[in-house]
N, C-alpha and C. Protein backbone atom coordinates (compact mmCIF):
# COMPACT_ATOMS: atom_id res chain seq x y z
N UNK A 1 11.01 -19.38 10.82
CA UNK A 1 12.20 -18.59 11.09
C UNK A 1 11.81 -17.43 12.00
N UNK A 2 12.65 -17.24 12.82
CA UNK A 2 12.56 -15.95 13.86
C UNK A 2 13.02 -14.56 13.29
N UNK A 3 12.27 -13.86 13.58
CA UNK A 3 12.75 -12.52 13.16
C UNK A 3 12.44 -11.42 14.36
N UNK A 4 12.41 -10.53 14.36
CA UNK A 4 12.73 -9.37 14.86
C UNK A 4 12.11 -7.88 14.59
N UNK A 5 10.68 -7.68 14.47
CA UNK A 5 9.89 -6.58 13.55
C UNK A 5 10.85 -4.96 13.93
N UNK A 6 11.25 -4.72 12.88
CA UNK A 6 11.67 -3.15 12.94
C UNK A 6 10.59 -1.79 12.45
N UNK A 7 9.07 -2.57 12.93
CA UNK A 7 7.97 -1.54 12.05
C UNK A 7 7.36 -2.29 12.59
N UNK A 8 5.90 -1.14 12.92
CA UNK A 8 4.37 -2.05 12.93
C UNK A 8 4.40 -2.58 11.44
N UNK A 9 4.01 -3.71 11.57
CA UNK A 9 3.25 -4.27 9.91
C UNK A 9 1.80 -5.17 10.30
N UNK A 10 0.67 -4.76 9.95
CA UNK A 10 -0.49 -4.84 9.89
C UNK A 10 -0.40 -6.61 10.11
N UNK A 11 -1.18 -6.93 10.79
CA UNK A 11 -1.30 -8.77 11.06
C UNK A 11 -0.18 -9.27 11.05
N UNK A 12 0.75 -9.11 11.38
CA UNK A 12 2.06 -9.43 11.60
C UNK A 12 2.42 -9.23 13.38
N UNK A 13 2.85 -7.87 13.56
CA UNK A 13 3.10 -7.23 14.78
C UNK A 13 3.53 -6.20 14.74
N UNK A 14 4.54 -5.52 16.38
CA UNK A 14 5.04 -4.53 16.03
C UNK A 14 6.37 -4.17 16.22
N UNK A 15 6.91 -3.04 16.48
CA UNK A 15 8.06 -2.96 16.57
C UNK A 15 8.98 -4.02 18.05
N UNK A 16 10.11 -4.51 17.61
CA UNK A 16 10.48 -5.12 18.70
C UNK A 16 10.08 -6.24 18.98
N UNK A 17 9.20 -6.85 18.63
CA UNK A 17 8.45 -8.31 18.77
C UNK A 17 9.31 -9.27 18.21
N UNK A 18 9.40 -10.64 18.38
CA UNK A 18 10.04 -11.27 18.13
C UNK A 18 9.17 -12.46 17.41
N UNK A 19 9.08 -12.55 16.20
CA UNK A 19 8.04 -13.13 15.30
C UNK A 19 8.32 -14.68 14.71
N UNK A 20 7.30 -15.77 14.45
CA UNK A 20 8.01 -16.88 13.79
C UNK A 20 7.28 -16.65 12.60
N UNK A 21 8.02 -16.35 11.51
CA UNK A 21 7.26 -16.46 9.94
C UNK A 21 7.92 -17.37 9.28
N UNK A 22 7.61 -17.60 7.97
CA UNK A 22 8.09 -18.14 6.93
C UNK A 22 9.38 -17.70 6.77
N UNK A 23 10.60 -18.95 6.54
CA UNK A 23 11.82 -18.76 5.98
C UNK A 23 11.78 -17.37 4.57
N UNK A 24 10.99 -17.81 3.70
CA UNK A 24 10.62 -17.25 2.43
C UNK A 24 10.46 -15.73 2.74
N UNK A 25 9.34 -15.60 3.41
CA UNK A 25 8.79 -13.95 4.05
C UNK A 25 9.73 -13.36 4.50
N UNK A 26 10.40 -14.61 5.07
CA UNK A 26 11.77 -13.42 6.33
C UNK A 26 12.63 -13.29 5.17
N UNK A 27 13.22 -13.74 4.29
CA UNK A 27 14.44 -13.01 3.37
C UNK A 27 13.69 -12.63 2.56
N UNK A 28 12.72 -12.29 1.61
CA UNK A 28 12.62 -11.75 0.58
C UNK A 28 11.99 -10.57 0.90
N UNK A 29 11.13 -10.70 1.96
CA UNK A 29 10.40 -9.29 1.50
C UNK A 29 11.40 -8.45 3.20
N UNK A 30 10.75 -9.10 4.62
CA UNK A 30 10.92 -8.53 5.49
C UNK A 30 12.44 -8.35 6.06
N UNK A 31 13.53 -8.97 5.38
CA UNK A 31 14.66 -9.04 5.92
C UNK A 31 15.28 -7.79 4.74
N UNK A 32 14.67 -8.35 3.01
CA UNK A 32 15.10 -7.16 2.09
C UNK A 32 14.69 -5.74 2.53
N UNK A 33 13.67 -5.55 2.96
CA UNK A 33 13.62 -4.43 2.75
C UNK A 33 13.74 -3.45 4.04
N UNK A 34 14.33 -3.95 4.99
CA UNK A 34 15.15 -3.99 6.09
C UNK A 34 13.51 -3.69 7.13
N UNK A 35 12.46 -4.35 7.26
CA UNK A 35 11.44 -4.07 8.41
C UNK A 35 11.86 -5.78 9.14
N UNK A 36 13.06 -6.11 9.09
CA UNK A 36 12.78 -6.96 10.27
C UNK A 36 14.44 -7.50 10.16
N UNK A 37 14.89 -8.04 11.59
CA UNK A 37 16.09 -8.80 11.52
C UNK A 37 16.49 -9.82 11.51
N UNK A 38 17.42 -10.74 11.91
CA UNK A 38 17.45 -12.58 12.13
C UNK A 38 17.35 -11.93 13.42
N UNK A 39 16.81 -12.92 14.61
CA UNK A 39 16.06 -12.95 15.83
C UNK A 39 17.36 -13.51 16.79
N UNK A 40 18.58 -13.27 16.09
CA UNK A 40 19.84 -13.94 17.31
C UNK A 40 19.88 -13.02 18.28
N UNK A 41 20.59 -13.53 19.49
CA UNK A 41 20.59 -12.59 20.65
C UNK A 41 21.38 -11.16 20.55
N UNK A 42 22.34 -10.82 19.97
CA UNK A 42 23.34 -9.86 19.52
C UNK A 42 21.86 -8.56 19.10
N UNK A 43 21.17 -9.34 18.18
CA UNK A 43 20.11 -8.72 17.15
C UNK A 43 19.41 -8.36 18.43
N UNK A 44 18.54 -9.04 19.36
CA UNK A 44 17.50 -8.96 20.44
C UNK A 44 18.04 -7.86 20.77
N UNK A 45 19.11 -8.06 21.60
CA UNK A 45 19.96 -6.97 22.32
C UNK A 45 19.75 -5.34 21.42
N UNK A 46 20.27 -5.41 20.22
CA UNK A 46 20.65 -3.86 19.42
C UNK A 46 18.93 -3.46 19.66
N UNK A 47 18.35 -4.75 19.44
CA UNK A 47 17.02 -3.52 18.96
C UNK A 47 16.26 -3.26 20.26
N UNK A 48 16.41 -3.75 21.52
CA UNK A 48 16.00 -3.22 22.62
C UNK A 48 16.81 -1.66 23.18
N UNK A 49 17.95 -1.43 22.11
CA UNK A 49 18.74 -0.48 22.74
C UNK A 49 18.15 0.62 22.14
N UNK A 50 17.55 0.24 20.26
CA UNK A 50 17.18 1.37 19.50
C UNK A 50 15.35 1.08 19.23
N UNK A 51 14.96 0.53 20.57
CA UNK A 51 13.59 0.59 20.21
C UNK A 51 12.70 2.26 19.95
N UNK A 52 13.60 2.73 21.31
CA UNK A 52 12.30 4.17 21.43
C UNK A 52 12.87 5.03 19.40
N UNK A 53 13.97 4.95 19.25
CA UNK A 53 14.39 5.55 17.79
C UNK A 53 13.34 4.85 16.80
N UNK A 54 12.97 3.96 16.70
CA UNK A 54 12.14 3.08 15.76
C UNK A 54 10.78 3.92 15.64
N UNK A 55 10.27 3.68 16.91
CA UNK A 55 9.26 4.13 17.13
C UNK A 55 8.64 5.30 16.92
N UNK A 56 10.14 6.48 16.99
CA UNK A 56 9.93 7.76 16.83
C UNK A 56 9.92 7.60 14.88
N UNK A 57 10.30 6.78 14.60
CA UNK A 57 10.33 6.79 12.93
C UNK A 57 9.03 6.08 12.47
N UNK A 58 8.45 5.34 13.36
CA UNK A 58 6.84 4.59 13.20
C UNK A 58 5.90 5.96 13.26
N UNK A 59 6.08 7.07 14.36
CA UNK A 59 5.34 8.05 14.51
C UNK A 59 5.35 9.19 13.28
N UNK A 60 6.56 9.58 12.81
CA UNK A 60 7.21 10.15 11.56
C UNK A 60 5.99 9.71 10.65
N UNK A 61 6.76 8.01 10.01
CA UNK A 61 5.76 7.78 8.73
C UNK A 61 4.42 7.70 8.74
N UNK A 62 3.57 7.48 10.14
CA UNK A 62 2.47 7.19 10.55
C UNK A 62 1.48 8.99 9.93
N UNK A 63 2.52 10.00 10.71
CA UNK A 63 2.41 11.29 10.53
C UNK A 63 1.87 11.59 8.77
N UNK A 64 3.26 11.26 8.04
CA UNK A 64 2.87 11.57 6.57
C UNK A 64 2.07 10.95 5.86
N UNK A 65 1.37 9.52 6.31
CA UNK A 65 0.45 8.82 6.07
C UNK A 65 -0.91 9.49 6.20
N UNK A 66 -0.96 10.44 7.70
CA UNK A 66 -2.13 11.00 7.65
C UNK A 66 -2.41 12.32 6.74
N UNK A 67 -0.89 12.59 6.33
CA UNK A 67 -1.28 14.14 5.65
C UNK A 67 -1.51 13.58 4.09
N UNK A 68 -0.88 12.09 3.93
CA UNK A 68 -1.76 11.60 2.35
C UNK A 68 -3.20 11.44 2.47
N UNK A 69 -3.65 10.69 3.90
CA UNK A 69 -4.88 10.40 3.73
C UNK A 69 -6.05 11.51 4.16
N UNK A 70 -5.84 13.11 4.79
CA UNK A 70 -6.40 13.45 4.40
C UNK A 70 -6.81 14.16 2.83
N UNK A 71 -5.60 14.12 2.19
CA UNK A 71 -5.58 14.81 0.09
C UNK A 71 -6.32 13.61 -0.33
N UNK A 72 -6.17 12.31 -0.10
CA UNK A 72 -6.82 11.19 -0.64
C UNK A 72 -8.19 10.93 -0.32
N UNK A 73 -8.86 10.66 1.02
CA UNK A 73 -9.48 9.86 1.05
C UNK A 73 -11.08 10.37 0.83
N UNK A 74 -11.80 9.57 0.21
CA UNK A 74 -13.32 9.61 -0.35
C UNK A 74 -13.44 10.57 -1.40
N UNK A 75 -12.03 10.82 -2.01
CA UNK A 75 -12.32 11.53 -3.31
C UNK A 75 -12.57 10.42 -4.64
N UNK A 76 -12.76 10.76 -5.66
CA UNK A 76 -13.20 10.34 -6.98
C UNK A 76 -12.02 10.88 -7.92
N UNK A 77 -11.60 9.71 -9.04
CA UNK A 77 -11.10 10.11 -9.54
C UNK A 77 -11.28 9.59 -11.04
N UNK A 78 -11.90 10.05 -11.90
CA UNK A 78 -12.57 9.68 -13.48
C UNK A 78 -11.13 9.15 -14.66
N UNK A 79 -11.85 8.06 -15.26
CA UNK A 79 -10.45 7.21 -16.09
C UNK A 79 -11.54 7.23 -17.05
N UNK A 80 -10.23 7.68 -18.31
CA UNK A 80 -11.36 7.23 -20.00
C UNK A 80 -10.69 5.97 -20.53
N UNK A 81 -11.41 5.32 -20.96
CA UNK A 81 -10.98 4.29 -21.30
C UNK A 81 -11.83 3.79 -22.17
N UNK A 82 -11.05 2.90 -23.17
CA UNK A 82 -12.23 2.56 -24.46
C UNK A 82 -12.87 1.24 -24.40
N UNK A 83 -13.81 1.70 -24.85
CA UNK A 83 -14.54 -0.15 -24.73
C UNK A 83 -15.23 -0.62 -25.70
N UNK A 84 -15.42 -1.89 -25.46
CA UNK A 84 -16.19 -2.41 -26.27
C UNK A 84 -17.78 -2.45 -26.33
N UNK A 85 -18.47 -2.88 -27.33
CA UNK A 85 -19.69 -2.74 -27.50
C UNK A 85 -20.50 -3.34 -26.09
N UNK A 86 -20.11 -4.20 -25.35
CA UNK A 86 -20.68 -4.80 -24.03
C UNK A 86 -20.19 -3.94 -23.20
N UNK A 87 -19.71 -2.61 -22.96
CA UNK A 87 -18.87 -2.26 -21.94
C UNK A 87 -18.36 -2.86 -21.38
N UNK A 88 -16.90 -3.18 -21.81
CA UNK A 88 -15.85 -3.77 -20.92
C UNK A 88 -15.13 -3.47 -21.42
N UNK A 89 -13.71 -3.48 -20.80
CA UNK A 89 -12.66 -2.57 -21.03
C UNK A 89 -11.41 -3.21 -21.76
N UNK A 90 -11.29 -2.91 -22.46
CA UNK A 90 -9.48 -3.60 -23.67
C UNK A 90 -8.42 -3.35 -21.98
N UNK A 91 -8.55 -5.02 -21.27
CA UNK A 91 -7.19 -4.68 -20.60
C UNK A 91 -8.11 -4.42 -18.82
N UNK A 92 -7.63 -4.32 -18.02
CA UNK A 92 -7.93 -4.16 -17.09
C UNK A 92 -6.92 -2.68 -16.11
N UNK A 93 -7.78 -1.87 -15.69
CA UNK A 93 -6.93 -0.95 -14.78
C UNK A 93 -6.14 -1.67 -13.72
N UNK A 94 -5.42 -1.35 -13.34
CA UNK A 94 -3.92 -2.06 -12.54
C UNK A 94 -3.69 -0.66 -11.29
N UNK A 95 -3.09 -1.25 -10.66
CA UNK A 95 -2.50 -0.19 -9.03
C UNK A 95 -1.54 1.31 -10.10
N UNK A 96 -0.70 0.34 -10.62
CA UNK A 96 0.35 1.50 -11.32
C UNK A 96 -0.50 2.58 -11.76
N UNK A 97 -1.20 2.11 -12.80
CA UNK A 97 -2.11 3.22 -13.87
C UNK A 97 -3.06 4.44 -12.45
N UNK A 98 -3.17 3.70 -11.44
CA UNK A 98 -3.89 4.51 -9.98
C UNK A 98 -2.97 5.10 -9.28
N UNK A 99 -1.58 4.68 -9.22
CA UNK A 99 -0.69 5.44 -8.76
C UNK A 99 -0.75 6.54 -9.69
N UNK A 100 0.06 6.50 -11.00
CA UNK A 100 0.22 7.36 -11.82
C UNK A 100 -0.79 8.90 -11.74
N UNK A 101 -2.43 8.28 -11.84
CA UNK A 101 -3.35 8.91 -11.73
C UNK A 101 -3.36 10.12 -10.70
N UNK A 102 -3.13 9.23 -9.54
CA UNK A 102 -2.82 10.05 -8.40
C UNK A 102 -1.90 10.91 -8.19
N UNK A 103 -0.61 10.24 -8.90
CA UNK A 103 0.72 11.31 -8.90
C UNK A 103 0.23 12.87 -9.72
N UNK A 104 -0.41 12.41 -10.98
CA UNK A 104 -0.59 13.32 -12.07
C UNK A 104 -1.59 14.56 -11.28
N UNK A 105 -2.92 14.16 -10.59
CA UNK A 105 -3.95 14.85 -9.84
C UNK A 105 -3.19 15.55 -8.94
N UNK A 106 -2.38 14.78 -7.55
CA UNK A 106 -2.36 15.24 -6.50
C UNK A 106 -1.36 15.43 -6.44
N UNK A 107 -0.29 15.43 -6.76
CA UNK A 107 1.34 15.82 -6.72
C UNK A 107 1.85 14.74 -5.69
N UNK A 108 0.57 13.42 -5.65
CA UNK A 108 1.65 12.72 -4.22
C UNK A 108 2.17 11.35 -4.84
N UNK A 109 3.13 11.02 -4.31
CA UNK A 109 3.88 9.73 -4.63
C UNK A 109 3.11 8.59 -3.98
N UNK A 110 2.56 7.65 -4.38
CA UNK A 110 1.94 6.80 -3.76
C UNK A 110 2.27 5.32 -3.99
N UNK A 111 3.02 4.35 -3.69
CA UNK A 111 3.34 3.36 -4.68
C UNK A 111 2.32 2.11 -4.84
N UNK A 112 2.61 1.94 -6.11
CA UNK A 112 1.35 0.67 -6.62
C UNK A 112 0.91 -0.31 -5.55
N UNK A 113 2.14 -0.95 -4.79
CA UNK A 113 1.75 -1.66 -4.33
C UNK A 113 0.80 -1.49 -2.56
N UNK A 114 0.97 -0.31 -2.44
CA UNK A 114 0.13 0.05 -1.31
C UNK A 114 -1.16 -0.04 -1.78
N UNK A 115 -1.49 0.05 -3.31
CA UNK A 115 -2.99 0.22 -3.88
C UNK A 115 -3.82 -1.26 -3.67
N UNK A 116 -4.92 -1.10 -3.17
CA UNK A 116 -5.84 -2.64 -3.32
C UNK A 116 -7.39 -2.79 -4.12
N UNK A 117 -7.80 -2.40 -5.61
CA UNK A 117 -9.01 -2.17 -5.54
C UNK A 117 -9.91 -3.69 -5.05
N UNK A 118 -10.55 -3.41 -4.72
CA UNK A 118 -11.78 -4.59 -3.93
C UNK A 118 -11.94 -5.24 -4.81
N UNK A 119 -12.26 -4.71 -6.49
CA UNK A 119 -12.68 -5.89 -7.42
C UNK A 119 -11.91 -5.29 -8.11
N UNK A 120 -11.80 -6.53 -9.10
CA UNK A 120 -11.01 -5.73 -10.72
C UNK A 120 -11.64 -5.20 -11.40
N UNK A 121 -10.90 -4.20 -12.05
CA UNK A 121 -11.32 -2.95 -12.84
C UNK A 121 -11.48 -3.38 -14.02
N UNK A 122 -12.98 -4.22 -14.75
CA UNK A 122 -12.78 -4.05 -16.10
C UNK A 122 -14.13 -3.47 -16.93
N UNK A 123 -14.53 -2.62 -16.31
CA UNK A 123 -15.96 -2.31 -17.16
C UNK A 123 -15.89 -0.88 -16.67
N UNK A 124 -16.89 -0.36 -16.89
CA UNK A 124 -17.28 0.82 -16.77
C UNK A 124 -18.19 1.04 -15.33
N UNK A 125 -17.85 2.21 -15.09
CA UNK A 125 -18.78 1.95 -13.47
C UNK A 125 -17.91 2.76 -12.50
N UNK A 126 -18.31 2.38 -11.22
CA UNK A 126 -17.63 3.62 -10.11
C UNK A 126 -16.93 2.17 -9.16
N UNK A 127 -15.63 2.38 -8.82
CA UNK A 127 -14.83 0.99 -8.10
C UNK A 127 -14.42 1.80 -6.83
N UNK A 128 -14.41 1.14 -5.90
CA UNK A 128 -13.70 1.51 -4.47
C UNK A 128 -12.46 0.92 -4.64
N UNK A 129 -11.85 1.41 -3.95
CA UNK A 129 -10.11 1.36 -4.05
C UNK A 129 -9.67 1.61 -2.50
N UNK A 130 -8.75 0.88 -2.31
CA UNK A 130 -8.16 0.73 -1.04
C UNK A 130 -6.81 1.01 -1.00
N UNK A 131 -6.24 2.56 -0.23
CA UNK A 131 -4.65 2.87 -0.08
C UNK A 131 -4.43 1.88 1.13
N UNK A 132 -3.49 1.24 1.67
CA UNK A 132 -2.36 0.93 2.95
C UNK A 132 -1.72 1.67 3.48
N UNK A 133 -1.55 2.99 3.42
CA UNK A 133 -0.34 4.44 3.56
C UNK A 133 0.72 4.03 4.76
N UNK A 134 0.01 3.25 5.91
CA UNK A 134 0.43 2.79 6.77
C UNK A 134 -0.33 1.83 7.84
N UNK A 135 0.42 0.92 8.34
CA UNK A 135 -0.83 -0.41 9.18
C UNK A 135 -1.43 -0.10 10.19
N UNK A 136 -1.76 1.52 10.25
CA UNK A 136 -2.74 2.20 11.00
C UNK A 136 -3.66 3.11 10.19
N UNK A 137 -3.35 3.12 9.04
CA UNK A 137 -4.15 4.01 8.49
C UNK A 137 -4.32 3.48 6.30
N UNK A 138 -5.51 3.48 6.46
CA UNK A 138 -5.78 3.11 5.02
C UNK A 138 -6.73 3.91 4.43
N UNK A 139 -7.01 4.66 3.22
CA UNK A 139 -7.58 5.73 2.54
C UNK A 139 -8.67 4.64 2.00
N UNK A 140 -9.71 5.51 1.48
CA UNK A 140 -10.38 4.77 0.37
C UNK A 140 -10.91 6.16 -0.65
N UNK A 141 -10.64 5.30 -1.78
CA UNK A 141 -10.56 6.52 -2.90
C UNK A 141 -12.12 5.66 -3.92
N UNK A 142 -12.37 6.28 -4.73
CA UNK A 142 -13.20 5.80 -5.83
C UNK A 142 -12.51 5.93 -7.22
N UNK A 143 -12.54 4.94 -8.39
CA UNK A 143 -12.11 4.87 -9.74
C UNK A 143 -13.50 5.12 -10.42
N UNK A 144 -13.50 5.94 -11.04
CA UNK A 144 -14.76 6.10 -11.90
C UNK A 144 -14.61 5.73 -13.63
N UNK A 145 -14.62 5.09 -13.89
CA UNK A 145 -14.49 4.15 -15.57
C UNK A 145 -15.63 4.71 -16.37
N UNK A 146 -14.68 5.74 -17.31
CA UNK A 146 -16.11 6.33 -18.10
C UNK A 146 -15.84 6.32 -19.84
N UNK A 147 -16.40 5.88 -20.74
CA UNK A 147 -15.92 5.48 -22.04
C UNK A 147 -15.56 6.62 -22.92
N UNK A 148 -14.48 6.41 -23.39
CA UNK A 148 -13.84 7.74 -24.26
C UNK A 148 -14.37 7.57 -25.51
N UNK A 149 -14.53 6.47 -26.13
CA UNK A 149 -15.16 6.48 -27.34
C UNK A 149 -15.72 4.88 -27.58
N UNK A 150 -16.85 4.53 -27.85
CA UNK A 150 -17.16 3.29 -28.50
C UNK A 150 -16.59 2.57 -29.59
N UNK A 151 -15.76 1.59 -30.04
CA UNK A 151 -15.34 0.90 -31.47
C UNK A 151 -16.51 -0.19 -31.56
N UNK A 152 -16.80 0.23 -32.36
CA UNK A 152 -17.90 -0.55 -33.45
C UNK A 152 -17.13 -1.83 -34.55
């Protein structure tokens, strides 16, 4: 299916491009959440008229991306969590519980799904973590997993 990018999006393209993706991709994620259009000519036309406006809104979010990623990036941030006698953790840390973290620390809104840690979080130890803030700019934070109490 043809679409129409209304945003840089990372391995995809950028604004104004005229893209063939998946039927699936184009309505659920990129057509819902309005970063792209159906690719008919009417559509071609509007967004060549409101490209430079796009762009100035690509520069905008690109902007507040960098003022997250300098509060964010190569800081540490310590999680208690209980474990078991092998150190490993009841449950695995998740993006949300790292959003949250972050909201609670830094006063910033960050949503889960921009979060990527490299491996899953289930033991104790220091994890790299990967923000998306924007498809020019990605943070990297550290999870530090430290045991609140042993159950025997």
């Amino acid at each position: 299916m043809k679409v129409i990018l209304l945003e840089n999006i990372s391995k995809i393209g950028s604004i104004g491009e005229v893209k063939d993706v998946k039927r699936g991709f184009a309505r659920n994620y990129l057509i819902l959440n309005k970063k792209a259009l159906y690719a008919s000519k009417e559509n071609i036309k509007e967004v060549e008229k409101i490209k430079s406006e796009l762009n100035k809104k690509d520069q905008e979010k690109k902007k507040q991306a960098k003022q997250i990623f300098e509060n964010l990036n190569n800081k540490t941030y310590e999680v208690k969590k209980l474990v078991t006698e092998n150190n490993d953790l009841y449950g695995s840390i998740k993006p949300t519980e790292i959003s949250k973290l972050i909201n609670n620390k830094e006063k910033l809104n960050v949503k889960p799904s921009l979060i990527q840690p490299l491996n899953e979080i289930k033991s104790l130890g220091t994890f790299r973590v990967k923000i998306n803030l924007h498809s020019e700019v990605q943070a990297d934070i550290k999870i530090k997993v430290i045991s609140e109490d042993n159950i025997k």
